[in-house]
C-alpha atoms as a PDB file:
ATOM      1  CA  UNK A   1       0.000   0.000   0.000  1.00  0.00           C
ATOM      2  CA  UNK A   2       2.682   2.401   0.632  1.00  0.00           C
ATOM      3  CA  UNK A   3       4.546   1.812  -2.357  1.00  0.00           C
ATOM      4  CA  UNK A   4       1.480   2.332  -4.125  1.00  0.00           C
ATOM      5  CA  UNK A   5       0.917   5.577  -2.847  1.00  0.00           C
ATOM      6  CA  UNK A   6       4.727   6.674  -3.070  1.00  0.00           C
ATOM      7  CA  UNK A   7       4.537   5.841  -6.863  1.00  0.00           C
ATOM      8  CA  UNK A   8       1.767   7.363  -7.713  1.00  0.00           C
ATOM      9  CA  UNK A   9       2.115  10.724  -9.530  1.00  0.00           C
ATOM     10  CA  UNK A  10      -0.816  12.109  -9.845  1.00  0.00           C
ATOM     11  CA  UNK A  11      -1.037  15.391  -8.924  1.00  0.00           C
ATOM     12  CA  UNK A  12       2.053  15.802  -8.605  1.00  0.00           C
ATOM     13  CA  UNK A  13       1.601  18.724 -11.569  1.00  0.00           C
ATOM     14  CA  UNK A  14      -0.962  20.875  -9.622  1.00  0.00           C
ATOM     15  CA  UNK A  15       1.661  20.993  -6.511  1.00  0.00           C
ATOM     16  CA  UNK A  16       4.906  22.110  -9.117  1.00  0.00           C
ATOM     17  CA  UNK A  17       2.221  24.645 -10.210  1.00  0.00           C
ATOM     18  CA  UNK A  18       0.951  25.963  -7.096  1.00  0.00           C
ATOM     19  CA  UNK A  19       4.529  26.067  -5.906  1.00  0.00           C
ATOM     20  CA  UNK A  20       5.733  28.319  -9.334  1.00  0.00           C
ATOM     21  CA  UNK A  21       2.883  29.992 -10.759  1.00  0.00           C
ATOM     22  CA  UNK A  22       3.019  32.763  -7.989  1.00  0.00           C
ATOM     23  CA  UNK A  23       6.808  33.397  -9.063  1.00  0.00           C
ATOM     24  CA  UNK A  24       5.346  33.515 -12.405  1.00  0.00           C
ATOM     25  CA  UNK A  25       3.034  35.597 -12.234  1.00  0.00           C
ATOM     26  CA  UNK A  26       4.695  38.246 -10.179  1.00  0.00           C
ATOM     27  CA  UNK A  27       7.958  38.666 -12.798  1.00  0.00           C
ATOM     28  CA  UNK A  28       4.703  38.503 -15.337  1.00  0.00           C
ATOM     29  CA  UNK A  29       3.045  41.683 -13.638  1.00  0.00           C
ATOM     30  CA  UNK A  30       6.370  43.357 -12.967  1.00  0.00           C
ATOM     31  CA  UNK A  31       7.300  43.151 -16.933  1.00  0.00           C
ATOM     32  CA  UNK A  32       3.954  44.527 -17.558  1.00  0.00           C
ATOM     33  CA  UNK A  33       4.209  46.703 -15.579  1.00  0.00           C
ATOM     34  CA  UNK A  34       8.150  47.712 -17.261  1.00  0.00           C
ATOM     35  CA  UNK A  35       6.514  47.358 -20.766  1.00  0.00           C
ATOM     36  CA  UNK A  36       3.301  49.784 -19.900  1.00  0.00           C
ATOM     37  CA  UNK A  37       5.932  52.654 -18.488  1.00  0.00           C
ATOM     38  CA  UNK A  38       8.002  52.070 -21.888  1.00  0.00           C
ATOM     39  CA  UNK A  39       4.248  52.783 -24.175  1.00  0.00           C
ATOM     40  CA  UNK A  40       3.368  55.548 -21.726  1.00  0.00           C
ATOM     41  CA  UNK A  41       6.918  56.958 -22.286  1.00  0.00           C
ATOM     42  CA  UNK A  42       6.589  56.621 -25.861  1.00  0.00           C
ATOM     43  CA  UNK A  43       3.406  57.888 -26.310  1.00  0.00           C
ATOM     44  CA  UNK A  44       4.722  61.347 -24.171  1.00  0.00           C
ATOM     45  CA  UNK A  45       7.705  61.711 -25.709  1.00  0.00           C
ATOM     46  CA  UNK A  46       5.827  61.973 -29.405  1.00  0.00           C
ATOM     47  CA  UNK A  47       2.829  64.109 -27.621  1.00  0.00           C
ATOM     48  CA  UNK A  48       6.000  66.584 -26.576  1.00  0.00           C
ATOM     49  CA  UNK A  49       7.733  66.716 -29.523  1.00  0.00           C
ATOM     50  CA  UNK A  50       4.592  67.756 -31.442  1.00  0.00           C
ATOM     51  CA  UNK A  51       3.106  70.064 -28.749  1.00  0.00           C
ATOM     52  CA  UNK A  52       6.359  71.833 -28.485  1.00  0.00           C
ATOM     53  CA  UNK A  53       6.531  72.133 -32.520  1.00  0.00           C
ATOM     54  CA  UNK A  54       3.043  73.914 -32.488  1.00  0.00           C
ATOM     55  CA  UNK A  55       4.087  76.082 -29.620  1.00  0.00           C
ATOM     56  CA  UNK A  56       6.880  77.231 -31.378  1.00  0.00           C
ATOM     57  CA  UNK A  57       4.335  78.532 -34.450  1.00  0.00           C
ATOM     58  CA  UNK A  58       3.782  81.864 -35.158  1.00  0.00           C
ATOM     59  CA  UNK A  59       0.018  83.184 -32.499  1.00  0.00           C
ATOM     60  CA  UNK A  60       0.982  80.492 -30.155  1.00  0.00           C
ATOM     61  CA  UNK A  61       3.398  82.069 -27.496  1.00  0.00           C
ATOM     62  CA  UNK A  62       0.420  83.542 -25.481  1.00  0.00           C
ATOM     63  CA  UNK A  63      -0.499  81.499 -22.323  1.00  0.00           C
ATOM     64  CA  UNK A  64      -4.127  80.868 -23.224  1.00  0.00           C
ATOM     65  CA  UNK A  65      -2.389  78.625 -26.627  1.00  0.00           C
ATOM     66  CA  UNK A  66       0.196  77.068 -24.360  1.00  0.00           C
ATOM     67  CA  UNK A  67      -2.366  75.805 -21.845  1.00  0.00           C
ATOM     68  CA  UNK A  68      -4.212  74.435 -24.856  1.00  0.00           C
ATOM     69  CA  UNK A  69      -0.859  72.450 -25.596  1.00  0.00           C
ATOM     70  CA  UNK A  70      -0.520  71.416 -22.724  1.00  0.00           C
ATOM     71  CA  UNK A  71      -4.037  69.506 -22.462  1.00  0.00           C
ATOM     72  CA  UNK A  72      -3.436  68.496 -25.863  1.00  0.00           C
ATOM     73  CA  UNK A  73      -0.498  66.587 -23.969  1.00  0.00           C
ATOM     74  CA  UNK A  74      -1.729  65.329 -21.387  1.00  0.00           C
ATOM     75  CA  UNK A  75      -5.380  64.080 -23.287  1.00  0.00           C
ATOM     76  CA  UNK A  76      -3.405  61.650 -25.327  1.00  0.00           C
ATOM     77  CA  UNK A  77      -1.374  59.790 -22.628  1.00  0.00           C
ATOM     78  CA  UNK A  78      -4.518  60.056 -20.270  1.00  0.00           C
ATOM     79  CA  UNK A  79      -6.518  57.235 -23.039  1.00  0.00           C
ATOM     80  CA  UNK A  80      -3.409  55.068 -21.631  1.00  0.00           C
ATOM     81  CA  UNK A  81      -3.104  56.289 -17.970  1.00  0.00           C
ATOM     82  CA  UNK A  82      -6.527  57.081 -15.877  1.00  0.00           C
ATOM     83  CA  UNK A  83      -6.118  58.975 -12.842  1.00  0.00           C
ATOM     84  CA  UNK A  84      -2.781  60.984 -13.709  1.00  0.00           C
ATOM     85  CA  UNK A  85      -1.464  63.978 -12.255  1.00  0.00           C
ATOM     86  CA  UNK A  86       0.697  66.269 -14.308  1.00  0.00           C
ATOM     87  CA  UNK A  87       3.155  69.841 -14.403  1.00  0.00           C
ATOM     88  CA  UNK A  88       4.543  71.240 -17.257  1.00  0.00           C
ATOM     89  CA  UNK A  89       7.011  74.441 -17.422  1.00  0.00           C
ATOM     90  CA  UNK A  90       8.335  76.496 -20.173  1.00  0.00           C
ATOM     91  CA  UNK A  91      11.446  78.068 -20.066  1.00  0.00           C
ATOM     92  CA  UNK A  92      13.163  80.654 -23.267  1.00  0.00           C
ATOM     93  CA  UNK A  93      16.588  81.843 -24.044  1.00  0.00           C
ATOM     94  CA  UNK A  94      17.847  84.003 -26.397  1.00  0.00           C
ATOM     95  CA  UNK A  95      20.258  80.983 -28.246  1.00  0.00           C
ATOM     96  CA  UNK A  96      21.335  78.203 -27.796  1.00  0.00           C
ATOM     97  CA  UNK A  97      24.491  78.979 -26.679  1.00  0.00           C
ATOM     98  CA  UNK A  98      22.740  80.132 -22.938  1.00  0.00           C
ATOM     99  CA  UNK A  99      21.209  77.112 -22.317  1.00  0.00           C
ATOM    100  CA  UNK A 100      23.718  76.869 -19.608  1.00  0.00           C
ATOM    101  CA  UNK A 101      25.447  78.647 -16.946  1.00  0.00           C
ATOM    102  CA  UNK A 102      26.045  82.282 -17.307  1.00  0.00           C
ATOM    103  CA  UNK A 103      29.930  82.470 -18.410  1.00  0.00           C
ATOM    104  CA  UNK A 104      32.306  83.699 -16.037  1.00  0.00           C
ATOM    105  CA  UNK A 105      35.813  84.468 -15.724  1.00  0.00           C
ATOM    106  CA  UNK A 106      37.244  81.268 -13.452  1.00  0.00           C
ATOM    107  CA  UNK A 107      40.344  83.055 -11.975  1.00  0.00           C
ATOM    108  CA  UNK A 108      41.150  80.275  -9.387  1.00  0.00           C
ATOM    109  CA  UNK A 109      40.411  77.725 -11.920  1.00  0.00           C
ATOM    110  CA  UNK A 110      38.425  75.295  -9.834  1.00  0.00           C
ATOM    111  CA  UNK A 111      35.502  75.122 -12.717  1.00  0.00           C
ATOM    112  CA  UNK A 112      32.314  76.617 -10.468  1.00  0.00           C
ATOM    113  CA  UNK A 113      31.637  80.567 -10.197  1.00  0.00           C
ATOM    114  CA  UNK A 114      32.891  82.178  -7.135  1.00  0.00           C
ATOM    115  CA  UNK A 115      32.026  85.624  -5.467  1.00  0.00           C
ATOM    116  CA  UNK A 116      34.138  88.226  -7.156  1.00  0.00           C
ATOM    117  CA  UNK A 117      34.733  86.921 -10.231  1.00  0.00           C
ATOM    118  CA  UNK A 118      33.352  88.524 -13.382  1.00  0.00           C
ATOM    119  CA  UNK A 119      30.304  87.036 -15.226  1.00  0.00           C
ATOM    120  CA  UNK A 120      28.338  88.006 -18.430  1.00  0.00           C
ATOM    121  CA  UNK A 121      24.485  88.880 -16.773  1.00  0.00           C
ATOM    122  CA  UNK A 122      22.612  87.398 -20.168  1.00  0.00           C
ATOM    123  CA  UNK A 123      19.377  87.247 -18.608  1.00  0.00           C
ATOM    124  CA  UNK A 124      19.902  90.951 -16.503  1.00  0.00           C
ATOM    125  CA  UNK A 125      18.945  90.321 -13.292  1.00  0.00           C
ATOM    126  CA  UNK A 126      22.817  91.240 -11.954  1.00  0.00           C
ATOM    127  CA  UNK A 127      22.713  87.686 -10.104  1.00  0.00           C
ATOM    128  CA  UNK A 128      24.910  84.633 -11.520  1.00  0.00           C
ATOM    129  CA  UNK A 129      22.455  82.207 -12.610  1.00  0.00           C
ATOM    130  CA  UNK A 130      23.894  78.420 -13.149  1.00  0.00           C
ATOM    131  CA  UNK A 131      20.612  78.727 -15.234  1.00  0.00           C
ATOM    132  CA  UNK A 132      19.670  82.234 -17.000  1.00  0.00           C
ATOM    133  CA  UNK A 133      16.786  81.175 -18.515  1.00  0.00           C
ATOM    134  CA  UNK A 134      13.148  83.690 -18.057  1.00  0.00           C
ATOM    135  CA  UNK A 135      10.215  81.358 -17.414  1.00  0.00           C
ATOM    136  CA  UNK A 136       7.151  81.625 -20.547  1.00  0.00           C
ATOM    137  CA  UNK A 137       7.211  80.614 -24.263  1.00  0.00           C
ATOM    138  CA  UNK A 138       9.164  83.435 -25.046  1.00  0.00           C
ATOM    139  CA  UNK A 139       9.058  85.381 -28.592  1.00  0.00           C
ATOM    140  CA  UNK A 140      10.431  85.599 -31.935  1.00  0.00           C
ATOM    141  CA  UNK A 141      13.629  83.232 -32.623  1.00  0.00           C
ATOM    142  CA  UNK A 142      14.302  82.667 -28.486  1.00  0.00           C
ATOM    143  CA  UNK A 143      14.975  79.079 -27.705  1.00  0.00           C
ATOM    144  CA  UNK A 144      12.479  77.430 -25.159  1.00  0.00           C
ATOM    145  CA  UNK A 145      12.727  74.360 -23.142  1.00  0.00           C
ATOM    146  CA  UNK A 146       9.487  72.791 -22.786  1.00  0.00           C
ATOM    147  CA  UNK A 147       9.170  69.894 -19.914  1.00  0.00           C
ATOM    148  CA  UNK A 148       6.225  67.833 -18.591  1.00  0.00           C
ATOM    149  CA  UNK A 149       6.127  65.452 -15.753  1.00  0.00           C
ATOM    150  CA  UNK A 150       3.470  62.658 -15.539  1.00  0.00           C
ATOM    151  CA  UNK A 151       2.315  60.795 -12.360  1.00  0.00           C
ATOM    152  CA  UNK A 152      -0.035  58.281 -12.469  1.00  0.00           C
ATOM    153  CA  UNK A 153      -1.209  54.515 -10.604  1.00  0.00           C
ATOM    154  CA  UNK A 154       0.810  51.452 -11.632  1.00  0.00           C
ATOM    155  CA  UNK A 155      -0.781  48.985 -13.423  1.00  0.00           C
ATOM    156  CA  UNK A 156      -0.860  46.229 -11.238  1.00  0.00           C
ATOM    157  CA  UNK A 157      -0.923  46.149  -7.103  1.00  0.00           C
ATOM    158  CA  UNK A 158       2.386  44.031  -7.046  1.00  0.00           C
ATOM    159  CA  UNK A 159       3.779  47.445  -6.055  1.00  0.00           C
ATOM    160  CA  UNK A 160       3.750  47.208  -2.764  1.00  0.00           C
ATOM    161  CA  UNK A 161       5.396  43.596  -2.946  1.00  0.00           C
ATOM    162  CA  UNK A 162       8.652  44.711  -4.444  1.00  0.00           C
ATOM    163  CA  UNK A 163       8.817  47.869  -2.077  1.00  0.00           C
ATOM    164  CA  UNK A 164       7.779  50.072  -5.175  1.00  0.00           C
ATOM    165  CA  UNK A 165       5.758  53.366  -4.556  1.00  0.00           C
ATOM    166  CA  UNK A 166       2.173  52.960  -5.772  1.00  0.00           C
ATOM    167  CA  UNK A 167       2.479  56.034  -8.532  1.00  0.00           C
ATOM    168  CA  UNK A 168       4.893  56.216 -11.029  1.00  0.00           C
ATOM    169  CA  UNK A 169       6.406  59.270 -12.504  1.00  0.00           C
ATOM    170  CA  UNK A 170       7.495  59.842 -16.508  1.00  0.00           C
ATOM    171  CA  UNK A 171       8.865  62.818 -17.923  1.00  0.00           C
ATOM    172  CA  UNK A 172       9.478  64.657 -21.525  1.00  0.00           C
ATOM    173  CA  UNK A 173      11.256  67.797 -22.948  1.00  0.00           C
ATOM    174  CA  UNK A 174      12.112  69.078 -26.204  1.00  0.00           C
ATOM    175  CA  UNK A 175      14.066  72.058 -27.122  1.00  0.00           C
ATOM    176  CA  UNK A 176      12.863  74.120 -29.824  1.00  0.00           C
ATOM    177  CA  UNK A 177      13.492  77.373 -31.861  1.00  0.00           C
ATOM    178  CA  UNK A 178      10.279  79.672 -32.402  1.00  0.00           C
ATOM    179  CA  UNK A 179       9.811  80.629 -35.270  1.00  0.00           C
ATOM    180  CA  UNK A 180      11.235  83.963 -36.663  1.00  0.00           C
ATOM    181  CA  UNK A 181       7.429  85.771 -36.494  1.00  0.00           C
ATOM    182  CA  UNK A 182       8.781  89.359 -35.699  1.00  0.00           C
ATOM    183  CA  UNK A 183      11.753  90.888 -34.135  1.00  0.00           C
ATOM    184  CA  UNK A 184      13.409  89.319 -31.420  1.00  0.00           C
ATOM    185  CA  UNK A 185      14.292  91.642 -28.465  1.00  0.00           C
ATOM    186  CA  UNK A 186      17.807  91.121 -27.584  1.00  0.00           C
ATOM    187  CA  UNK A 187      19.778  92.800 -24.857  1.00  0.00           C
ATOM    188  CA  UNK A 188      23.535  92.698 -24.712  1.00  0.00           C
ATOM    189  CA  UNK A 189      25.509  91.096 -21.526  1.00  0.00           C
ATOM    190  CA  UNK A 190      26.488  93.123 -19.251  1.00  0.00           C
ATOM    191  CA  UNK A 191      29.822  91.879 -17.865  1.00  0.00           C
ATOM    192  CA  UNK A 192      29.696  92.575 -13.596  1.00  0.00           C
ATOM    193  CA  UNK A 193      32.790  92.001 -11.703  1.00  0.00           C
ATOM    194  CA  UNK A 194      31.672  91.538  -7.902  1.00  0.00           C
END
């Protein structure tokens, strides 16, 4: 009799199942979960690219066309992601070259602007700004940096199993000229020695 029993092998299956399918399922959810981010990513990243495009257009650097954009945005990954939460910002310079640090004069050479030595003020506001950008669309030819953060509800509730918040958090920019539709204001650096 206990031979019998030893050698018998059925269901044997339904116990190497109930043992692996919850492994299974979990790396399942969790690539999912990975592969949902990756669509939701792509899907912003194309939404940006285009909204920033039509921002750049001639009628659109007013605030009522931006916050247009903006929804525009955010109405094409919300079909994807219910329940999202979302912050965009604008930022212009007058090139491309400013999209950094103000340049200063490094006299002790250690790479990072000290008090006292000189700086070109490109955005005016006699302060060295790692970043001199002026927040808005900006105008005719400026350069602006156009970002938008994303939060919304994971997929699945295997979140809280791998120690994962319960929101997750994408973000998109694109850097764009606007178009030449008048004359640009430009102001000339001021160099300030401090």
């Amino acid at each position: 009799m206990i031979r019998r029993i030893a050698s018998d092998r059925r269901g044997a299956t339904i116990i190497e199942f109930t043992l692996i399918a919850p492994v299974m399922l979990l790396l399942l959810m969790g690539l999912f979960d990975l592969c949902y981010r990756s669509y939701a990513q792509s899907i912003l990243n194309g939404a940006v690219q285009l909204a920033g495009r039509r921002a750049t257009l001639e009628g659109n650097a007013s605030g009522t066309s931006t916050a247009a954009i903006d929804n525009v945005v955010v109405s094409q990954v919300r079909v994807i992601a219910k329940g999202l939460r979302w912050e965009s910002s604008r930022q212009h310079y007058q090139a491309f070259g400013e999209v950094r640090g103000e340049p200063f004069d490094d006299s002790n050479h250690n790479g990072q602007y000290d008090v006292g030595e000189c700086y070109s003020d490109v955005n005016g506001n006699r302060n060295w700004d790692a970043n001199p950008s002026q927040d808005g669309q900006g105008g005719a030819n400026d350069i602006t940096l156009y970002r938008i953060s994303i939060t919304y509800p994971r997929l699945f509730p295997l979140y809280g199993l791998m120690g994962l918040p319960p929101e997750q958090t994408i973000e998109a920019q694109t850097l764009l000229k606007n178009q030449p539709y008048g004359a640009q204001s430009t102001t000339t650096a001021e160099t300030i020695c401090s």
